[in-house]
N, C-alpha and C. Protein backbone atom coordinates (compact mmCIF):
# COMPACT_ATOMS: atom_id res chain seq x y z
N UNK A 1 109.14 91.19 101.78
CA UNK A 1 108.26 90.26 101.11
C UNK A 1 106.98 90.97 100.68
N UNK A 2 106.34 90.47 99.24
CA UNK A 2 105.33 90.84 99.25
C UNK A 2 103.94 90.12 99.42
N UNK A 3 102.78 90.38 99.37
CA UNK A 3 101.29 89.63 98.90
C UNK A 3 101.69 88.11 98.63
N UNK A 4 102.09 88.03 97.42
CA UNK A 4 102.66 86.69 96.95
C UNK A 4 103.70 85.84 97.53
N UNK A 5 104.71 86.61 98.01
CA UNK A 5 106.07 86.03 98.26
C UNK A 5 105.20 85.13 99.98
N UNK A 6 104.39 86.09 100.86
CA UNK A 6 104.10 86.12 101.59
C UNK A 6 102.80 84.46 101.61
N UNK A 7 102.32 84.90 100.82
CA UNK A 7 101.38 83.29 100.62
C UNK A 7 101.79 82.19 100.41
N UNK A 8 103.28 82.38 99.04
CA UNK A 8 104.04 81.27 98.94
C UNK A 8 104.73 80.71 100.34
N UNK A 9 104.84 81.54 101.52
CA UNK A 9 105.77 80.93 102.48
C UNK A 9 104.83 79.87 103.37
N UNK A 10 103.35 80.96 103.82
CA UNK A 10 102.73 79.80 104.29
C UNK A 10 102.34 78.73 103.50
N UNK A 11 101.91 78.78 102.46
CA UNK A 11 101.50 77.29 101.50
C UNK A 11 102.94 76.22 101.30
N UNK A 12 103.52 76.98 101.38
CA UNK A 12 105.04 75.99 102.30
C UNK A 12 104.73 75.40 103.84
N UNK A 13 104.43 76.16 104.42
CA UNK A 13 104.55 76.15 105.50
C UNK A 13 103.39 74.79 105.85
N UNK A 14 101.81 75.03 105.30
CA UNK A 14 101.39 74.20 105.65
C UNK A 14 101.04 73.16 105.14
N UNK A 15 101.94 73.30 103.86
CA UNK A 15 101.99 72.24 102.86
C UNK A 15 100.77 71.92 101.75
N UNK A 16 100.59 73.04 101.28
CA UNK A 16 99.27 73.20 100.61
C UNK A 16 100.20 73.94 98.97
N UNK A 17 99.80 73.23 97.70
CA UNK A 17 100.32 73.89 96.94
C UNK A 17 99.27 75.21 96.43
N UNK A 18 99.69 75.68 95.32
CA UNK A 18 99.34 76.65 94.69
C UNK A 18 98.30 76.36 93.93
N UNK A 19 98.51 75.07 93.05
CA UNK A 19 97.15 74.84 91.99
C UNK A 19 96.09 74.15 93.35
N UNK A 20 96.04 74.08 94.50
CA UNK A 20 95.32 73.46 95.95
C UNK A 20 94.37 75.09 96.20
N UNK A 21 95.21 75.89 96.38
CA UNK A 21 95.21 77.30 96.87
C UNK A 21 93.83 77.72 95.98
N UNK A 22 94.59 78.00 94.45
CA UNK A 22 93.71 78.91 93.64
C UNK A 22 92.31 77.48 93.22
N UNK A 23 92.46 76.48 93.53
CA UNK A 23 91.10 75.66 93.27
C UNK A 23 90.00 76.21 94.49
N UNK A 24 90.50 75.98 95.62
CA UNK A 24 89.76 76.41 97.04
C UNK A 24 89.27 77.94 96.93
N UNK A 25 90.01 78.96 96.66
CA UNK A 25 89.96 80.05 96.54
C UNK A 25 89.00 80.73 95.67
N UNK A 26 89.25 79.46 93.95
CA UNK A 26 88.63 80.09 92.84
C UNK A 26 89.31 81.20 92.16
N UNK A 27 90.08 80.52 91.47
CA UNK A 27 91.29 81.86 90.68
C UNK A 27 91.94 81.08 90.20
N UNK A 28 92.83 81.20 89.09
CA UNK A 28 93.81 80.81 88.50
C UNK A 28 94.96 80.51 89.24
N UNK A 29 95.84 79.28 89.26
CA UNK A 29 97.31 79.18 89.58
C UNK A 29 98.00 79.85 89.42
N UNK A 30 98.11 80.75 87.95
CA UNK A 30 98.79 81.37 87.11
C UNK A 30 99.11 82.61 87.98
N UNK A 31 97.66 83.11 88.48
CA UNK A 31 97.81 84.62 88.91
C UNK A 31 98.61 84.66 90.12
N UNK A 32 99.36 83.65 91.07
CA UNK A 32 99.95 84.02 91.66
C UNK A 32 101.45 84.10 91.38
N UNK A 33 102.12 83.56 90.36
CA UNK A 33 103.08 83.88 89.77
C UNK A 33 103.59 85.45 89.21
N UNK A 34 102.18 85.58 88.37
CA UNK A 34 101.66 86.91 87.64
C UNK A 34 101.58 88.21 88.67
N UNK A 35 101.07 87.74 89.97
CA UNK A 35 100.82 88.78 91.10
C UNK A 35 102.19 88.97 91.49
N UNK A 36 103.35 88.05 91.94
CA UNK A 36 104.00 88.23 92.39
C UNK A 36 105.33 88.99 91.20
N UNK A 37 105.03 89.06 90.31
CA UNK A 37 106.02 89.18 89.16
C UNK A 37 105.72 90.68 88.54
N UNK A 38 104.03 91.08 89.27
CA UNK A 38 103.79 92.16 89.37
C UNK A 38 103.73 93.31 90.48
N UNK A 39 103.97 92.79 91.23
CA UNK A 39 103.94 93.52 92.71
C UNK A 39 102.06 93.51 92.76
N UNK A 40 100.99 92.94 92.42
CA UNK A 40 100.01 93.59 92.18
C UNK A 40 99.40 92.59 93.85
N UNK A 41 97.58 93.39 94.22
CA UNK A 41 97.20 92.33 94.98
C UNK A 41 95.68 91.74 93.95
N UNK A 42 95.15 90.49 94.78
CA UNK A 42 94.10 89.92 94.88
C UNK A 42 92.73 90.94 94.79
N UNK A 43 91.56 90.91 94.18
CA UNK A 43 90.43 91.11 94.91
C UNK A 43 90.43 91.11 96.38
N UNK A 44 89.60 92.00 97.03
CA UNK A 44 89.25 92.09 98.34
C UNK A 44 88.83 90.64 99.03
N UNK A 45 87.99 90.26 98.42
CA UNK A 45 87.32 89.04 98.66
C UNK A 45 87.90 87.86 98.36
N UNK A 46 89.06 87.90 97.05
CA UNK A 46 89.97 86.49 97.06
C UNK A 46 90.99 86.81 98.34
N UNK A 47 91.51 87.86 98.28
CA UNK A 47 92.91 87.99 99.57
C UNK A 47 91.55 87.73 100.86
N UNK A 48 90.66 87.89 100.91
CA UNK A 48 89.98 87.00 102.45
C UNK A 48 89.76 86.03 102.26
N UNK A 49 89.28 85.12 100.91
CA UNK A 49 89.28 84.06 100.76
C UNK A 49 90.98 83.01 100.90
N UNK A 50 92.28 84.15 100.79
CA UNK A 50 93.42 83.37 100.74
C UNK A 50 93.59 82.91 102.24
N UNK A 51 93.23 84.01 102.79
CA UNK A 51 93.77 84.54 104.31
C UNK A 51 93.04 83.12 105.10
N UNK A 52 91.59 83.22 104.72
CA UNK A 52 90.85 81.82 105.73
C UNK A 52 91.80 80.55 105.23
N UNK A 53 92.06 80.57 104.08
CA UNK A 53 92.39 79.25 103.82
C UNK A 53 93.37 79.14 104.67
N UNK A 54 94.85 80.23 104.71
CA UNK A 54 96.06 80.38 105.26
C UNK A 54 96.01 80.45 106.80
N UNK A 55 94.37 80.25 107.43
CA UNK A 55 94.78 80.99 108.77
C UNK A 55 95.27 81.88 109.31
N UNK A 56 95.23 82.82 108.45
CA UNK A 56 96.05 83.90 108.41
C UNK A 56 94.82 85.08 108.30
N UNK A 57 95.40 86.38 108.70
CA UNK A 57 94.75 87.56 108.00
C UNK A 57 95.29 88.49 106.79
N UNK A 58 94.21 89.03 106.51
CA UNK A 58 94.61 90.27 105.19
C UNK A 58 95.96 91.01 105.35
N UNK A 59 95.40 91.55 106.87
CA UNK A 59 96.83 92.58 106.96
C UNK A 59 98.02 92.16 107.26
N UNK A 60 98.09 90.98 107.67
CA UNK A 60 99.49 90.33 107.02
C UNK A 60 100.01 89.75 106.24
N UNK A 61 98.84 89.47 105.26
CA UNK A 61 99.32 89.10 103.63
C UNK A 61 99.70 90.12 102.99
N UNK A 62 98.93 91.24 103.53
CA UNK A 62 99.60 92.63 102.81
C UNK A 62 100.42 93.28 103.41
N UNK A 63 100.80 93.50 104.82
CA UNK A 63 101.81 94.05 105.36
C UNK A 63 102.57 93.47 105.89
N UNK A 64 102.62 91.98 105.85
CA UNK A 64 103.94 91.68 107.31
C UNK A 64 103.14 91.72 108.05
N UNK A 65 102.53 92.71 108.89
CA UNK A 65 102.18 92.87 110.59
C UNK A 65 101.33 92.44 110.72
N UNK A 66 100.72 91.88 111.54
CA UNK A 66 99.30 91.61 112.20
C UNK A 66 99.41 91.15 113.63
N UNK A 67 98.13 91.66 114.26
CA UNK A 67 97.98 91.67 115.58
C UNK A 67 97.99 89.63 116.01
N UNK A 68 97.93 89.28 115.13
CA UNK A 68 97.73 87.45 115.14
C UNK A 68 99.19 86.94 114.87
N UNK A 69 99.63 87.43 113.98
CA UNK A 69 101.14 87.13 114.20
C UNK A 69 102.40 88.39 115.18
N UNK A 70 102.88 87.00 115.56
CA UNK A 70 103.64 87.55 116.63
C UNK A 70 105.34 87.93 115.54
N UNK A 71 105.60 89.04 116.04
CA UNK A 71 107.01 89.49 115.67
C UNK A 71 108.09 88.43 115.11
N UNK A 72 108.44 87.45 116.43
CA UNK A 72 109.03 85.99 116.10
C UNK A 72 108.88 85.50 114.41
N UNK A 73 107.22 85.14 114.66
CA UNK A 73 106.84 84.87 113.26
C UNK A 73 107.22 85.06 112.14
N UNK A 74 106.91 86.63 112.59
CA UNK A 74 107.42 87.99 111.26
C UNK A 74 109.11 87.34 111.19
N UNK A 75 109.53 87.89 111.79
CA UNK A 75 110.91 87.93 111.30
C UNK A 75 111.41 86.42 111.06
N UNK A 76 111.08 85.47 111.67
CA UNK A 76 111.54 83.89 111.13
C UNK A 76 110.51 83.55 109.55
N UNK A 77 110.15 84.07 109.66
CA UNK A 77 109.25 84.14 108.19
C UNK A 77 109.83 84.58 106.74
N UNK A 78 110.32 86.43 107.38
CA UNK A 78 111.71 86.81 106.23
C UNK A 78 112.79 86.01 106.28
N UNK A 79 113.63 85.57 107.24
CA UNK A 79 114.49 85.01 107.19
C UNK A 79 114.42 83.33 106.04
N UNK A 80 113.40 82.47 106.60
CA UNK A 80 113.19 82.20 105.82
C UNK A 80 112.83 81.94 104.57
N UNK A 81 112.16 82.92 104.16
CA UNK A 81 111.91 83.17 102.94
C UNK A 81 113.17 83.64 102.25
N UNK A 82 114.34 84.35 102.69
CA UNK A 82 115.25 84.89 102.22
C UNK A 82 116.76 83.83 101.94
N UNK A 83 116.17 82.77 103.05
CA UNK A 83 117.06 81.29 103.05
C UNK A 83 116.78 80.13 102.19
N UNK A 84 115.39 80.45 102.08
CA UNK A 84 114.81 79.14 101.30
C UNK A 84 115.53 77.89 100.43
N UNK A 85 116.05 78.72 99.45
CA UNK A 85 116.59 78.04 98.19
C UNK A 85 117.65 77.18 98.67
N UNK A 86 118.94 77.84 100.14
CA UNK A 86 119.53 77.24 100.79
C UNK A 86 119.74 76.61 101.45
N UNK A 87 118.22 76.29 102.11
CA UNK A 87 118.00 75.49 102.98
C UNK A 87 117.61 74.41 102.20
N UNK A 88 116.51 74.44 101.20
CA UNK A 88 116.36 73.48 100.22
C UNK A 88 117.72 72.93 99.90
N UNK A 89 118.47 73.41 99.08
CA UNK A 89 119.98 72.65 98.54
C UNK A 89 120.63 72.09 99.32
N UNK A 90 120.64 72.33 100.78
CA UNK A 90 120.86 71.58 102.05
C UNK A 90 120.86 70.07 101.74
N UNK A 91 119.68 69.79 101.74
CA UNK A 91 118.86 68.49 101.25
C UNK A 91 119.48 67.18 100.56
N UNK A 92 120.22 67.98 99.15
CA UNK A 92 121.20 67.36 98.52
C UNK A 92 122.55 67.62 98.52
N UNK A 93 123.10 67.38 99.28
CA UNK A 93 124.07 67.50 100.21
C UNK A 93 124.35 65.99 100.76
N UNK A 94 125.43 65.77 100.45
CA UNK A 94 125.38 64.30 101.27
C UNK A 94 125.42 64.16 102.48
N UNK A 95 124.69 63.55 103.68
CA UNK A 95 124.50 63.32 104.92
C UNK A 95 125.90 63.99 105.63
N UNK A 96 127.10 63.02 105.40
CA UNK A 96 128.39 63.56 106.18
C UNK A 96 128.96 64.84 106.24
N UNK A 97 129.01 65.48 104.80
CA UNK A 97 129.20 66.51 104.75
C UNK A 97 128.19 68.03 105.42
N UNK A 98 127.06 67.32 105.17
CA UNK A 98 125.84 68.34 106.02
C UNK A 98 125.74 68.12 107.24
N UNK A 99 126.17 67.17 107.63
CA UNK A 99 126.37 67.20 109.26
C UNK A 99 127.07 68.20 109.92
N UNK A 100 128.46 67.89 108.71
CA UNK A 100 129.93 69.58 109.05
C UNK A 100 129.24 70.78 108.80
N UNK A 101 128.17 70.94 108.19
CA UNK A 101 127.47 72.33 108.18
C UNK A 101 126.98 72.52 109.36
N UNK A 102 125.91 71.82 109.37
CA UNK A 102 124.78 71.73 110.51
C UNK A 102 126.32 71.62 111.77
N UNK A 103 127.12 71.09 112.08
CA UNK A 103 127.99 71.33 113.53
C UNK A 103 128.55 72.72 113.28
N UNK A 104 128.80 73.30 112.16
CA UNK A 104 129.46 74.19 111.59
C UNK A 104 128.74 75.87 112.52
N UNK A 105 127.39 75.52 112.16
CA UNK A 105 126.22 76.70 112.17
C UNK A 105 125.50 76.73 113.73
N UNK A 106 125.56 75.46 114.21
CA UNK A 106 125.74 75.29 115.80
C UNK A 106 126.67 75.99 116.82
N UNK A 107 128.09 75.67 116.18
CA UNK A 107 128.71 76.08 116.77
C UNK A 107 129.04 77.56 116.95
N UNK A 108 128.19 78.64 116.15
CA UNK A 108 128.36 79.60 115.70
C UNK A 108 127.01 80.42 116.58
N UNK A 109 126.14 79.43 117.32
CA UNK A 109 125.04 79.60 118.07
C UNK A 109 123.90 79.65 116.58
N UNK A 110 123.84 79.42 115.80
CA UNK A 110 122.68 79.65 114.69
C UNK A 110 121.59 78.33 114.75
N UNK A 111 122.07 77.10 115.78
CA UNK A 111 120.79 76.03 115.56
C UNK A 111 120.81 76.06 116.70
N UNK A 112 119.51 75.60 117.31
CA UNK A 112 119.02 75.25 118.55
C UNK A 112 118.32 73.54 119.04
């Protein structure tokens, strides 16, 4: 994941959109599309301005790691981010049939 991919998960996460983000922040909506479509980062001072908003820090908007997030995190973080779209389509899925998933992925030890 990168900068972007990495912001999009928490503003998922805590349910904060993007045009929410870059109003608080002060920046364009646009540029996080643009950032992420570029591999590029933020100003110094917007990526600390993202990070307070996110509860989060710099060096794990930019690296993955940080001493504040725990490993767990990290890696249920890629995972999800890498599941997303599937877990979303989940959704519309009719109840009965997603149940046979969801017993499906249980039984396989994958839900808890």
């Amino acid at each position: 994941m990168n900068f972007w991919e990495r912001v999009e998960y928490l503003l998922e996460q805590k349910d904060i959109t993007k045009k929410e983000l870059a109003m608080i922040a002060g920046f364009s909506p646009s540029n996080i599309s643009k950032g992420k479509r570029e591999n590029s980062f933020p100003s110094a001072e917007t990526a600390v301005e993202i990070a307070k908003i996110l509860n989060t820090t710099v060096e794990y908007l930019v690296t993955g790691d940080s001493s504040k997030s725990s490993n767990t995190f990290q890696n249920d973080s890629s995972v999800y981010y890498r599941y997303s779209k599937t877990i979303k389509n989940l959704n519309s899925i009719p109840a009965d049939r997603r149940k046979l998933i969801e017993t499906m992925i249980q039984d396989m030890g994958g839900l808890e």
